[in-house]
Protein backbone atom coordinates (compact mmCIF):
# COMPACT_ATOMS: atom_id res chain seq x y z
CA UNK A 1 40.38 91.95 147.53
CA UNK A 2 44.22 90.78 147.43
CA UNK A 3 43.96 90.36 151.28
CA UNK A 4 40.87 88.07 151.45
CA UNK A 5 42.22 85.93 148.44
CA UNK A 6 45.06 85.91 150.35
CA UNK A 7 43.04 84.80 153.55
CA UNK A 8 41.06 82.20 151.84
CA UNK A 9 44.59 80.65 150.82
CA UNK A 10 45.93 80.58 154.52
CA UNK A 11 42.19 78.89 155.84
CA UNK A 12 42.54 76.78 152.56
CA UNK A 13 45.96 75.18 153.97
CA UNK A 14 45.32 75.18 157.13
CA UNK A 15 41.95 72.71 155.99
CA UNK A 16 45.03 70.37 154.68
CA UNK A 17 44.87 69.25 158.77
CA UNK A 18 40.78 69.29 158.19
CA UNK A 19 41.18 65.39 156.93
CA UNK A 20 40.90 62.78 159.86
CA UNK A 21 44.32 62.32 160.64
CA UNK A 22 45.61 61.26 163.90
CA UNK A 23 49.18 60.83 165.35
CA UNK A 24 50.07 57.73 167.69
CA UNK A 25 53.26 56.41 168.86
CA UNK A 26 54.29 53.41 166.83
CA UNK A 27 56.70 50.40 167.85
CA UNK A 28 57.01 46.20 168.16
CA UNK A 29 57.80 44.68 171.34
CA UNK A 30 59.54 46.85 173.43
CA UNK A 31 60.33 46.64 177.39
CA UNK A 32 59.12 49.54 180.53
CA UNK A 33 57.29 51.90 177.74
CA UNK A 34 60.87 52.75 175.32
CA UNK A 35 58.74 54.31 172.37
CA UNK A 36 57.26 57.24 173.63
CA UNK A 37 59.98 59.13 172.56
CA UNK A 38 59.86 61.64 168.96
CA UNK A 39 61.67 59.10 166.96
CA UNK A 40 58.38 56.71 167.51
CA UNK A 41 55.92 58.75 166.39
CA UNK A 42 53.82 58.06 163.15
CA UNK A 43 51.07 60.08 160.53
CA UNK A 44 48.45 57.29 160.38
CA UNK A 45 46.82 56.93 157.46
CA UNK A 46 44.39 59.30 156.40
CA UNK A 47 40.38 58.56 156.87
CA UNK A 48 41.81 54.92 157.60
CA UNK A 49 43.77 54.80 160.67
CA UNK A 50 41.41 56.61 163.37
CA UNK A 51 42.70 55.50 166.62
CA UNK A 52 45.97 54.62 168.39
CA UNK A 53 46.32 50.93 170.20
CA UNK A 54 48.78 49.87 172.92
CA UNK A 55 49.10 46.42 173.91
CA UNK A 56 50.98 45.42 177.28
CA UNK A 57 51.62 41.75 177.30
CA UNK A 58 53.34 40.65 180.84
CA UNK A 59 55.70 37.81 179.93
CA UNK A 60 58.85 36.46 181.85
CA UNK A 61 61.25 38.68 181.19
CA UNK A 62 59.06 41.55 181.85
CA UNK A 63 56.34 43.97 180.35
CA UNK A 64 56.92 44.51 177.14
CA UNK A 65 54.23 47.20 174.70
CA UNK A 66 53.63 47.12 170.72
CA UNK A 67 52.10 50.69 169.78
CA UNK A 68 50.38 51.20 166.44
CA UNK A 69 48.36 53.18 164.56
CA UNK A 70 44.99 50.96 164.16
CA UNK A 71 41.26 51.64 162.42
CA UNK A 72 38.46 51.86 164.91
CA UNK A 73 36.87 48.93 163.99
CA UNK A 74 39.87 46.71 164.25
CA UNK A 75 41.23 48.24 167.69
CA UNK A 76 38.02 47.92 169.39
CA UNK A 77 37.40 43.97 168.16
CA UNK A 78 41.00 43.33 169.43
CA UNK A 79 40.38 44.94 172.34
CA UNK A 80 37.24 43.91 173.56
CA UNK A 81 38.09 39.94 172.19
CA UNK A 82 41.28 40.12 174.59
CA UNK A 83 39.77 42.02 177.49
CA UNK A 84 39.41 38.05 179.27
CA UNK A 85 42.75 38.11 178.87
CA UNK A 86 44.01 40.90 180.30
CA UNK A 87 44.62 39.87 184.18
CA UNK A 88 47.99 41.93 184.97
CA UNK A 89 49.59 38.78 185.80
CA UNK A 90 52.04 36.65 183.76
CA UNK A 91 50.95 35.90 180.22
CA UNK A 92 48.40 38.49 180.29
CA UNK A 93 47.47 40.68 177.06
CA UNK A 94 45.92 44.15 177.69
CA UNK A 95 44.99 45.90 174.44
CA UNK A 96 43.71 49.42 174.60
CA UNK A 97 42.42 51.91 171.96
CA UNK A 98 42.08 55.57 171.62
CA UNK A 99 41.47 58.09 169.33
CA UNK A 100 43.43 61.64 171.03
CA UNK A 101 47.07 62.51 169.08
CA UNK A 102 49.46 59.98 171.19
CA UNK A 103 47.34 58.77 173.02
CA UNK A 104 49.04 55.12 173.77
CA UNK A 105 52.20 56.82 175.75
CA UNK A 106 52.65 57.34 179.08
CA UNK A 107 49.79 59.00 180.82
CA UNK A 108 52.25 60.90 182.96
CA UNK A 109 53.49 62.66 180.10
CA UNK A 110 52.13 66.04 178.27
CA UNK A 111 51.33 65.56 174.65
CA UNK A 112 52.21 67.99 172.01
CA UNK A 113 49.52 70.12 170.04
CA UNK A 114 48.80 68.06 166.73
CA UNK A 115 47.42 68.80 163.97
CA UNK A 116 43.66 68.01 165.17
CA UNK A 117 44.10 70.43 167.96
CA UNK A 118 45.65 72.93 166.29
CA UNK A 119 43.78 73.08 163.39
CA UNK A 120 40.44 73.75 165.20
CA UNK A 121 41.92 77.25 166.60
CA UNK A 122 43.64 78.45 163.33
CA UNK A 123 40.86 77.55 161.13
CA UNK A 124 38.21 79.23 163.89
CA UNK A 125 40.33 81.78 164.08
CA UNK A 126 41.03 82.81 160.48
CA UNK A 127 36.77 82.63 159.81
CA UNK A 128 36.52 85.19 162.43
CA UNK A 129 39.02 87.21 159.87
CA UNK A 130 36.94 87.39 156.83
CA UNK A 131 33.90 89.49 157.72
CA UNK A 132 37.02 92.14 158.78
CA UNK A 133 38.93 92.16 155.56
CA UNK A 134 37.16 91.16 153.15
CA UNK A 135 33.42 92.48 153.17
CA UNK A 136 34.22 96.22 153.81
């Protein structure tokens, strides 16, 4: 009995990562893709902040990115009310949404196991546990 209270404990943390929480890179008008680096990424808010945006504005002195966590409804308005604007020629805004843990990096880059991902495993994982300890 001590092992499947202590089993319900574990799967009861590891549901802590069960809330919609997502992890995006987060910065404000940085040049050639700077904040995809640890220090830049954020915990958006919980239930709130669903997706990850990344705009790429082409101006004079170059390309320059804001990153952010954003709400799904909010990304995908920005995004589709700029998508005239986004030409890939000077002045022109590209915003982009997505909803995978930092997503708005660098494509060419692997992303780390998040919370989301992990979570899914563990807690699968753990349920196949029970039946085995604690109903013999």
């Amino acid at each position: 009995m001590r092992r499947c209270a202590a089993l319900l404990l574990i799967i009861g943390a590891a549901g802590v990562c069960a809330a919609l929480q997502i992890q995006c890179y987060q910065c404000e008008d940085v040049r050639q893709d700077e904040c995809s680096s640890p220090e830049f990424i954020v915990n958006c808010t919980v239930n709130v902040q669903d997706m990850c945006q990344k705009e790429v504005l082409v101006l004079e002195d170059g390309i320059h990115y804001r990153k952010s966590c954003a709400s799904s409804g909010a990304c995908l308005i920005a995004s589709s009310g700029y998508q005239q604007f986004c030409t890939g020629k000077l002045n022109s805004v590209c915003i982009s949404c997505c909803n995978t843990p930092l997503c708005n990096g660098p494509r060419h880059k692997r992303r780390a196991l998040s919370c989301a991902y992990t979570h899914t495993h563990t807690h699968l994982s753990l349920l196949t546990l029970i039946p085995l300890l604690c109903w013999r």
